[in-house]
N, C-alpha and C. Protein backbone atom coordinates (compact mmCIF):
# COMPACT_ATOMS: atom_id res chain seq x y z
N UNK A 1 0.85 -1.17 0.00
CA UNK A 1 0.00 0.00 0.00
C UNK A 1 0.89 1.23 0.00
N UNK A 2 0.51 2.10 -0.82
CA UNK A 2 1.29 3.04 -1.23
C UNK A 2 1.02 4.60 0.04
N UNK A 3 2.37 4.97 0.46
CA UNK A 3 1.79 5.97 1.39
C UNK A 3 1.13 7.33 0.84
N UNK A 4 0.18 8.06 1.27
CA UNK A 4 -0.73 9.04 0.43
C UNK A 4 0.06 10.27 1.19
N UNK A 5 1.12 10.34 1.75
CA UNK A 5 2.14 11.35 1.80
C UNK A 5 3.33 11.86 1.45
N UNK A 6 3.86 10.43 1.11
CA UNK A 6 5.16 10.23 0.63
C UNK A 6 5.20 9.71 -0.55
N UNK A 7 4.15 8.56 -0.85
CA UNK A 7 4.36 7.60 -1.46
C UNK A 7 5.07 6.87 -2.01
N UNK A 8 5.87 6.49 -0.32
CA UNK A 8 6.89 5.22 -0.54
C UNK A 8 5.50 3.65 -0.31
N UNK A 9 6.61 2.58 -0.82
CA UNK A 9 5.61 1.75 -0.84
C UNK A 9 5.51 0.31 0.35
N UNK A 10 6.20 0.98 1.19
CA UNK A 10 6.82 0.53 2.26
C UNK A 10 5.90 0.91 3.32
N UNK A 11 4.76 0.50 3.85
CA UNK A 11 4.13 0.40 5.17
C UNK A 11 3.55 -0.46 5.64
N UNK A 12 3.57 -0.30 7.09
CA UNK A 12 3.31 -1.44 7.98
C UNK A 12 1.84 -1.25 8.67
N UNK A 13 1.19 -2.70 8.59
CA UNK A 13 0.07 -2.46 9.44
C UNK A 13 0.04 -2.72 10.87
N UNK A 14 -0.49 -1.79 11.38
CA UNK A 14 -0.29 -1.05 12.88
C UNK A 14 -1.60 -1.92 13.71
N UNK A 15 -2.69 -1.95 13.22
CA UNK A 15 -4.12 -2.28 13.84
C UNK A 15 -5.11 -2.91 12.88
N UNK A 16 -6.10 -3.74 13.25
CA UNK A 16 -6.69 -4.02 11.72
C UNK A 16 -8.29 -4.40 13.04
N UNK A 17 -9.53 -3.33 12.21
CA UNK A 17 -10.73 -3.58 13.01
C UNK A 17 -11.50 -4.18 12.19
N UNK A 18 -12.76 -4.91 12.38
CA UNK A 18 -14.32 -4.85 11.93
C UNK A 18 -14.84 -3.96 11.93
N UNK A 19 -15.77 -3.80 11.07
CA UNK A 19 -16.65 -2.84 10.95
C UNK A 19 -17.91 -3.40 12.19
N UNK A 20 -18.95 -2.89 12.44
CA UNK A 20 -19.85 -3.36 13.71
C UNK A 20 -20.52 -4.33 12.87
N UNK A 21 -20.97 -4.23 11.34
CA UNK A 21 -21.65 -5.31 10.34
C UNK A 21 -20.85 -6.32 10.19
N UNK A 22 -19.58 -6.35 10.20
CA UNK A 22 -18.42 -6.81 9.67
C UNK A 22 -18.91 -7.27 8.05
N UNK A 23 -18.53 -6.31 7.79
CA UNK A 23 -18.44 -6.35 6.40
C UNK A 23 -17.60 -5.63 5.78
N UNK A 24 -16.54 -4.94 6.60
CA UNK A 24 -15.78 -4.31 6.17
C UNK A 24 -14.20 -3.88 7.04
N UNK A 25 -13.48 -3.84 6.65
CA UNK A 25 -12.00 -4.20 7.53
C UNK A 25 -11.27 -2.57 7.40
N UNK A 26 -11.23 -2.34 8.59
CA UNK A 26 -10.43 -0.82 8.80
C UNK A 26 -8.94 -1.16 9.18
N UNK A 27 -7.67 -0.76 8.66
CA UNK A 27 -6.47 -0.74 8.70
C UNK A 27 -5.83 0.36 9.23
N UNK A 28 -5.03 0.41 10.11
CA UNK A 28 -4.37 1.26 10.56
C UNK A 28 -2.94 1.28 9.94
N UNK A 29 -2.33 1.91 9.89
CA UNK A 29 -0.80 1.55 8.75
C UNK A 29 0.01 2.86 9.49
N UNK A 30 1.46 2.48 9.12
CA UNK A 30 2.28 3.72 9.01
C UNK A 30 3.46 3.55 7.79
N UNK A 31 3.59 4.36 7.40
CA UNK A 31 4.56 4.68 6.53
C UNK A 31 6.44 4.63 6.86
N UNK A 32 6.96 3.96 6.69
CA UNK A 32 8.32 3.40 6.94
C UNK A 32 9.65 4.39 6.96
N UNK A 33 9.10 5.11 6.34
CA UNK A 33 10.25 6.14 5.47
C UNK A 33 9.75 7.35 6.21
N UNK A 34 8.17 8.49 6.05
CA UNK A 34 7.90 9.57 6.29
C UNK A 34 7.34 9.24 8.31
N UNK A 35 6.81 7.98 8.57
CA UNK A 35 6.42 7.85 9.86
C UNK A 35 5.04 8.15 10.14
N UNK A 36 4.62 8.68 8.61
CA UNK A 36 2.94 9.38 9.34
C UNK A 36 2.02 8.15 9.33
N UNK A 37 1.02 8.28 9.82
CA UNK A 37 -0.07 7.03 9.97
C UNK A 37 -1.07 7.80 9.24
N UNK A 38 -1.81 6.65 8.50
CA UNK A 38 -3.23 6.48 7.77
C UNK A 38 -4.18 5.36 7.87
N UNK A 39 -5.24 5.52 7.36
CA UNK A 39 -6.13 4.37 7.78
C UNK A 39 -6.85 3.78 6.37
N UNK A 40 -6.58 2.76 5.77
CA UNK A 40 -7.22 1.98 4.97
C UNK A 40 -8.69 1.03 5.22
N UNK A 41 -8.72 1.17 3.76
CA UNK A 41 -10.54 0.29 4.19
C UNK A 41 -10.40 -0.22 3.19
N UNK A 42 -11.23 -1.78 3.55
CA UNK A 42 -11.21 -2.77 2.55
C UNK A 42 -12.93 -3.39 3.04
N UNK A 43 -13.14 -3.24 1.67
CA UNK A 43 -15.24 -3.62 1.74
C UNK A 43 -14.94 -5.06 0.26
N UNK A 44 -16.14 -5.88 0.70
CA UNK A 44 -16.62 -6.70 -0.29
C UNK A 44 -17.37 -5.99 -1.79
N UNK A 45 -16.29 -6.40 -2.85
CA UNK A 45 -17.00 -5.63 -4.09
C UNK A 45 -17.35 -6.59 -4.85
N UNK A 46 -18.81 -6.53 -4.70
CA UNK A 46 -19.68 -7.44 -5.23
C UNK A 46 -20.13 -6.70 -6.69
N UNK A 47 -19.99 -7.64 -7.87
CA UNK A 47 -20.54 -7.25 -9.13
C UNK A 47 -21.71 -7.30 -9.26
N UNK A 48 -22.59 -7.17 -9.34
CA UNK A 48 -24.31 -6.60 -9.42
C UNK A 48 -24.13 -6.58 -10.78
N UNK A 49 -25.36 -7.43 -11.51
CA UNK A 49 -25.88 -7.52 -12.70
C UNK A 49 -26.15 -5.96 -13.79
N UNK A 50 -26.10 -6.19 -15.01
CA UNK A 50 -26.49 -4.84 -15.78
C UNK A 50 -27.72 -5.29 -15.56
N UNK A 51 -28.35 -3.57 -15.62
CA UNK A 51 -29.94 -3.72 -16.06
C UNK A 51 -30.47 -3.24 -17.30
N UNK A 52 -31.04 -4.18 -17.91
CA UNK A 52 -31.84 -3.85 -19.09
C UNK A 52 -33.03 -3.34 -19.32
N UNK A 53 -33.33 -2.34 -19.93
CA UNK A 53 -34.43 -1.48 -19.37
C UNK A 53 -34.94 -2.18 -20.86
N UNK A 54 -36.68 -1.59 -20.68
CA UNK A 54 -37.66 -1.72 -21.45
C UNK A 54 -37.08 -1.48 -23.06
N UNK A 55 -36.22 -0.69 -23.48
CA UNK A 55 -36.16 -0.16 -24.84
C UNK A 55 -34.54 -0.75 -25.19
N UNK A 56 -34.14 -1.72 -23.80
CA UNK A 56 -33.13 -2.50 -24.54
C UNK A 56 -31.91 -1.89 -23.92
N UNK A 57 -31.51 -0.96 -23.60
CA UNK A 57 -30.76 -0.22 -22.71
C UNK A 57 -29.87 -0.69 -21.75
N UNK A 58 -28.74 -0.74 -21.82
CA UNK A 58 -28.10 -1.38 -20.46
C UNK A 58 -27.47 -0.62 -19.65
N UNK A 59 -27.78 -0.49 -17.95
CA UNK A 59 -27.30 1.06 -16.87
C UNK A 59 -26.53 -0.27 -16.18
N UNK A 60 -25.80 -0.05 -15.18
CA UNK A 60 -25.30 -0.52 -14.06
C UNK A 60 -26.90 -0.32 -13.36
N UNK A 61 -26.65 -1.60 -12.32
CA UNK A 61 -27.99 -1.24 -11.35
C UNK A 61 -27.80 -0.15 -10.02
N UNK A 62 -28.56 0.67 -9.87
CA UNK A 62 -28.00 1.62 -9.45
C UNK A 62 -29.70 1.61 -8.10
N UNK A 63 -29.05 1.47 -7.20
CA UNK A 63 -29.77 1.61 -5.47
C UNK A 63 -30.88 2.57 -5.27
N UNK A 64 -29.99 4.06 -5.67
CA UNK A 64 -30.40 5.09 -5.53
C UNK A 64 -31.93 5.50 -6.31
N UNK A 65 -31.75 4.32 -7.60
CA UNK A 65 -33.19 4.50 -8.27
C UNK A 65 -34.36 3.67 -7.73
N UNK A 66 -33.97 2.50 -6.89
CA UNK A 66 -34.94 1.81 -6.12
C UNK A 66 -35.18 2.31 -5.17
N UNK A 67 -34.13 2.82 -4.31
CA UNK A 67 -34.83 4.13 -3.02
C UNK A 67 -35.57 4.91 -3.69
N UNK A 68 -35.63 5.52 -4.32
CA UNK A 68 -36.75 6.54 -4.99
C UNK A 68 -37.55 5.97 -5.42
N UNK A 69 -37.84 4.83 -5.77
CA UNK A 69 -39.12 4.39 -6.46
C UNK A 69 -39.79 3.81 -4.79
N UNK A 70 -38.99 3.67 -3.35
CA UNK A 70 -39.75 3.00 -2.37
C UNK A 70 -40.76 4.74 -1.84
N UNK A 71 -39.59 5.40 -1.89
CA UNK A 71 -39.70 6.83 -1.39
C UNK A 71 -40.81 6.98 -2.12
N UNK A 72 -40.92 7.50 -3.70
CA UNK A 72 -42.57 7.63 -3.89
C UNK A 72 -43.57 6.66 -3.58
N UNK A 73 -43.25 5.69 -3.69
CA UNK A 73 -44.81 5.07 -3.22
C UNK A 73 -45.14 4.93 -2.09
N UNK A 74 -43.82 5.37 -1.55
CA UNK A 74 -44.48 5.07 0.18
C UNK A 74 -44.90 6.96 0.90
N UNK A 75 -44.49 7.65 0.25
CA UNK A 75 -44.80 9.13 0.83
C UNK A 75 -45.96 9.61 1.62
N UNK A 76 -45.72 9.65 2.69
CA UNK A 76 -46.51 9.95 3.50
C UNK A 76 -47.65 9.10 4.23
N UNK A 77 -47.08 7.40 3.96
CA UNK A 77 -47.23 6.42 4.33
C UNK A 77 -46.09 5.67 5.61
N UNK A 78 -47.26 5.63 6.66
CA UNK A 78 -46.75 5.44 8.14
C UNK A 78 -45.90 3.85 8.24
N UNK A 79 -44.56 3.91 7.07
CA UNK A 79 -43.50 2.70 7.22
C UNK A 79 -42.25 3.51 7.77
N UNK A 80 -41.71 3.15 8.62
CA UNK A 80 -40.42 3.64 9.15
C UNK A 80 -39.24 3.30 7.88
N UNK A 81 -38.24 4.30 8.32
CA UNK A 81 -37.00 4.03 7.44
C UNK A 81 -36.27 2.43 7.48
N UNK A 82 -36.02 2.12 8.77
CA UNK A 82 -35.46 1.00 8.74
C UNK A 82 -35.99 -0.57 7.79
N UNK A 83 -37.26 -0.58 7.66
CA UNK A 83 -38.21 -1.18 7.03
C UNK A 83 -37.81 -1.69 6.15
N UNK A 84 -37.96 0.50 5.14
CA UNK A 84 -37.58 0.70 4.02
C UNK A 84 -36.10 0.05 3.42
N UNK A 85 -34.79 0.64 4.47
CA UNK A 85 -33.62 0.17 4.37
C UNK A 85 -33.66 -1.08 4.12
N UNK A 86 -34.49 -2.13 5.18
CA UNK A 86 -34.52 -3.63 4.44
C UNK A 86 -35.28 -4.33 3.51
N UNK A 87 -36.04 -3.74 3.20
CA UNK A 87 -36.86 -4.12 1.82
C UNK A 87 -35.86 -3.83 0.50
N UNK A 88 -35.35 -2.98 0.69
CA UNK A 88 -34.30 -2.37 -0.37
C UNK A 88 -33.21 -3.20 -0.34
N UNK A 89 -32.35 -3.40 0.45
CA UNK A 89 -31.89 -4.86 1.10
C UNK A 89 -31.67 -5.91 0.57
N UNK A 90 -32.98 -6.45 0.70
CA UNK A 90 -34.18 -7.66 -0.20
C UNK A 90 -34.09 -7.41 -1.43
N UNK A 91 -34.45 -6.82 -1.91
CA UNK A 91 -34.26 -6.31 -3.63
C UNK A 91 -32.55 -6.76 -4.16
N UNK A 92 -32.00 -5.84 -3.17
CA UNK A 92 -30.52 -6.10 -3.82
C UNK A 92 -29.83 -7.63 -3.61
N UNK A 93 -30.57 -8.42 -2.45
CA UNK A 93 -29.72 -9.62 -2.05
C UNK A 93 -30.70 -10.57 -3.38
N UNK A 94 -31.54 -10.47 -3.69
CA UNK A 94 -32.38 -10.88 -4.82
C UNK A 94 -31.64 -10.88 -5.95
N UNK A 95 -31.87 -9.66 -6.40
CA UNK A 95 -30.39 -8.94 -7.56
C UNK A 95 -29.21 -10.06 -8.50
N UNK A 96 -29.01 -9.68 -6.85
CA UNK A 96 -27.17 -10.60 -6.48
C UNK A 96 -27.23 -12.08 -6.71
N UNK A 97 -28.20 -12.65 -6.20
CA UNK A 97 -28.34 -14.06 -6.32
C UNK A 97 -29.30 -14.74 -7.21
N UNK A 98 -29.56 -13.73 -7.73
CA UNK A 98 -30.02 -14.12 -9.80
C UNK A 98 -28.76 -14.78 -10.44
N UNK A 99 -27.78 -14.47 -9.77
CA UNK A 99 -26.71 -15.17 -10.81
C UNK A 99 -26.20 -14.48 -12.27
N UNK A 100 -27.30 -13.86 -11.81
CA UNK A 100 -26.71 -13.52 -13.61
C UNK A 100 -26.01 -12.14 -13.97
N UNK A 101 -25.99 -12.02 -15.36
CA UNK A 101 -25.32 -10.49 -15.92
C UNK A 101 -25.74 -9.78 -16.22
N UNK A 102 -27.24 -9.96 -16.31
CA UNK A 102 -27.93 -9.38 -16.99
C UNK A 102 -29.32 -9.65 -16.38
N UNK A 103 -30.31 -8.20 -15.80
CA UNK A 103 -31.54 -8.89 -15.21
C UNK A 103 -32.41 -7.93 -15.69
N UNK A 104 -33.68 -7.88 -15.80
CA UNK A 104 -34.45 -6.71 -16.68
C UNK A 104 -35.24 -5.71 -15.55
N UNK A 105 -35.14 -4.34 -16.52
CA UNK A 105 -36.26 -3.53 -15.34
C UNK A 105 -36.78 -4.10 -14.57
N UNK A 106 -37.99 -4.94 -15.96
CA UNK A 106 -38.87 -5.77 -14.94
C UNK A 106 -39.10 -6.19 -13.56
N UNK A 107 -37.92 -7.54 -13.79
CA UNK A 107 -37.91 -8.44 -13.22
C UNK A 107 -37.57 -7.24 -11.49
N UNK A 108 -36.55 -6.37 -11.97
CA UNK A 108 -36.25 -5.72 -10.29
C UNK A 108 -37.68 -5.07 -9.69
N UNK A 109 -38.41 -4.56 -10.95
CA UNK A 109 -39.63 -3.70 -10.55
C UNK A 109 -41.01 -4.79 -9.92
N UNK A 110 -40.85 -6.06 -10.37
CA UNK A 110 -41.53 -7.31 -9.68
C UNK A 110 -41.13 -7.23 -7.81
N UNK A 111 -39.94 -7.63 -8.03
CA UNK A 111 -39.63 -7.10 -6.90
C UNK A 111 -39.62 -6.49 -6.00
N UNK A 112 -39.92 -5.01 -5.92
CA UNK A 112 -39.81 -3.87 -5.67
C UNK A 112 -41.39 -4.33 -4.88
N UNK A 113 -42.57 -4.11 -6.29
CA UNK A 113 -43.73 -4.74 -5.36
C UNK A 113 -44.13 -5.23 -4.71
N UNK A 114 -43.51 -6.93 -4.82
CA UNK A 114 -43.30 -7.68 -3.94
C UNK A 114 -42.66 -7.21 -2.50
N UNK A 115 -41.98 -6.06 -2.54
CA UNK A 115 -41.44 -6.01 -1.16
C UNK A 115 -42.89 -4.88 -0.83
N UNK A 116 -43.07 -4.24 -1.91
CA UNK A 116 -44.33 -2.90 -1.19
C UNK A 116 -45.55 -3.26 -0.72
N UNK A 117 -45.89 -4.85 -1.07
CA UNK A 117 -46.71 -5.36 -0.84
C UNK A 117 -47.11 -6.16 0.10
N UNK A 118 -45.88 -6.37 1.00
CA UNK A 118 -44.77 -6.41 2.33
C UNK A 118 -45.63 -5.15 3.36
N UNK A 119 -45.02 -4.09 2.75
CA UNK A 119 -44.59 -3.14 3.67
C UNK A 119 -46.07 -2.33 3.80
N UNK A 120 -46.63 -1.62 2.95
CA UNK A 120 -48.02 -0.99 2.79
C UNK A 120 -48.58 -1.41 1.31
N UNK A 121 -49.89 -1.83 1.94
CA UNK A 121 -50.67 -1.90 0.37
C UNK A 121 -51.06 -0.52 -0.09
N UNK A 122 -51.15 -0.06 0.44
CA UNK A 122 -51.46 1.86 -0.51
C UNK A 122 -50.45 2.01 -1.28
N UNK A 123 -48.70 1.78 -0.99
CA UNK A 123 -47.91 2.14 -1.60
C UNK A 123 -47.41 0.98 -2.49
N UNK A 124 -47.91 -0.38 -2.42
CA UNK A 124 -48.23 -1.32 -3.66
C UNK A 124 -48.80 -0.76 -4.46
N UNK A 125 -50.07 -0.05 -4.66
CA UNK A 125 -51.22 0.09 -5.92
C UNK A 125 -50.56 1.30 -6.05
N UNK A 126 -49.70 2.29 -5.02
CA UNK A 126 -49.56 3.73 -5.83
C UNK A 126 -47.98 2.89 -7.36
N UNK A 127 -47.66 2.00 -6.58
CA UNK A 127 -46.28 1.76 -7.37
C UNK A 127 -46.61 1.08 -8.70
N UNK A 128 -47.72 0.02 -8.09
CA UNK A 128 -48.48 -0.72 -9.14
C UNK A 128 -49.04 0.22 -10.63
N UNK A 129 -49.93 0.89 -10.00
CA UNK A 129 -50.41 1.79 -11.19
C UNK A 129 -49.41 2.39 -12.07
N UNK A 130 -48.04 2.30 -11.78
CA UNK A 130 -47.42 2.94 -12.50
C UNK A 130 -46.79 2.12 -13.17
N UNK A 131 -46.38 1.15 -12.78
CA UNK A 131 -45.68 -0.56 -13.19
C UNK A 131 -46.14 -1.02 -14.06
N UNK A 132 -47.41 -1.29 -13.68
CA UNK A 132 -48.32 -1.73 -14.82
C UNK A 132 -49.07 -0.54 -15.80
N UNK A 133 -48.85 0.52 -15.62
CA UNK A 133 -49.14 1.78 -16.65
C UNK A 133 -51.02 1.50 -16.81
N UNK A 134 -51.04 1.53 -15.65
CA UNK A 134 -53.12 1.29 -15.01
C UNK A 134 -54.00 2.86 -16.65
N UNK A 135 -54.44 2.29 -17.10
CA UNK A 135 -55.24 2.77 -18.25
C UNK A 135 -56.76 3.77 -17.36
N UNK A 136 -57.22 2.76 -16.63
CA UNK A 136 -58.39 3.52 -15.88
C UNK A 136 -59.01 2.90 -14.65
N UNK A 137 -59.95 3.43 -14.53
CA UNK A 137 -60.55 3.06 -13.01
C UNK A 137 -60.79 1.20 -12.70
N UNK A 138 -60.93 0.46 -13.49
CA UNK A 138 -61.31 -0.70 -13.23
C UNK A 138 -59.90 -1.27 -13.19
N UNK A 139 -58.72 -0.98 -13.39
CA UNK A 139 -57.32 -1.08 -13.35
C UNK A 139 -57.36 -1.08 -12.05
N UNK A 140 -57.28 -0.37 -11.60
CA UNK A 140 -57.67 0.13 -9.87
C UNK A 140 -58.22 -0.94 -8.90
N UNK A 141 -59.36 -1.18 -9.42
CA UNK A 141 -60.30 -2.05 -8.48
C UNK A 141 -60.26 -2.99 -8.73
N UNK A 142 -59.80 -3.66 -10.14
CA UNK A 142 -58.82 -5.12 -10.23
C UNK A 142 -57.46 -5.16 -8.96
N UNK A 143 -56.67 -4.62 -9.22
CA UNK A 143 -55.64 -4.52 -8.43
C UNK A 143 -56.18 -4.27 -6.59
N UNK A 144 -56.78 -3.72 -6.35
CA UNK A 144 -57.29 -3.48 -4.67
C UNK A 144 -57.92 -4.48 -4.29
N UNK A 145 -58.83 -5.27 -5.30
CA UNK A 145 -59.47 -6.94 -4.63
C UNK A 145 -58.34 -7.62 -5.03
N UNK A 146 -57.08 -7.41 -5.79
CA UNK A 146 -56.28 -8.76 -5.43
C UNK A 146 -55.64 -8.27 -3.95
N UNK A 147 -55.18 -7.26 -4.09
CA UNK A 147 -54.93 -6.78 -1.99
C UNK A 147 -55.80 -7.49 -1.30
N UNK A 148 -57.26 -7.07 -1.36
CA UNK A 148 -58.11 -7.54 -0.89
C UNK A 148 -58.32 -9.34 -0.37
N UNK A 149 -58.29 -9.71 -1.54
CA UNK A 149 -58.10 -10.91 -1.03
C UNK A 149 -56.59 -12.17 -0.72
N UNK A 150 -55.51 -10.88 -0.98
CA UNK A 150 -54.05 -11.73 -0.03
C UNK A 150 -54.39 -11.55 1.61
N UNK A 151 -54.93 -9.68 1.87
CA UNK A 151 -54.81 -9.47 3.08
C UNK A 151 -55.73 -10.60 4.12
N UNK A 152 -56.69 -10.98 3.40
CA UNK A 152 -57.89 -11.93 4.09
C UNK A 152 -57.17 -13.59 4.31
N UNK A 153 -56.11 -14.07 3.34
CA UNK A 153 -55.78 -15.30 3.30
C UNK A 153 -55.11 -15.70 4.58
């Protein structure tokens, strides 16, 4: 490890912690030559599938767009953050263990429901209607008796 003062390539590790998740390893080091100390981090870099969107498109899968899609449908719907944090979670450990390289909007936006449908049904049908691109009112009341009759089972 190269020192970020000197950058000789000569340092020693001093301390080495867990993170409280342990999922991640904090290093304490010093530099051989200049003497100063720094602290390194080493995390699990997990490759996460491309996503293929509707028109064929391929993004990296990116978190920040599934928090926002929990964030609108759940707005102003009485689910705590932590919930949220693990439903999102769920999505990504899903993701990951598709195996694959390649996974579609879709299939993450299945998902997504599946967890909203979890968490609040209001913010299922607000996510739904948009998922499924709901045309009109009987869109609606198809979708609220299938709520209807999971919540009863």
């Amino acid at each position: 490890m190269k020192c970020p003062f000197c950058n000789c390539e000569d340092t020693q590790v001093i301390d080495t912690r867990l993170s409280e998740d342990k999922m991640m390893v904090k290093r304490r080091r010093r530099c051989m030559v200049c003497e100063r100390r720094f602290n390194t981090f080493e995390k699990i870099d997990l490759q996460l599938p491309s996503v293929v969107k509707s028109d064929g498109v391929r993004q990296d899968y990116d978190e920040s767009k599934i928090k926002i899609s929990f964030m609108k449908a759940l707005h102003k719907r009485p689910v705590n953050a932590t919930s949220v944090d693990e439903a999102i979670e769920r999505v990504r450990q899903q993701v990951l263990m598709s195996g694959e390289r390649e996974i579609s909007s879709r299939e993450i936006g299945g998902m997504v429901m599946e967890q909203l449908s979890i968490l609040d049904k209001v913010a299922y049908i607000r996510f739904a209607s948009i998922y499924r691109s709901f045309k009109d009112v009987t869109d609606f009341t198809n979708i609220i008796q299938q709520v209807d009759v999971k919540s009863i089972k």
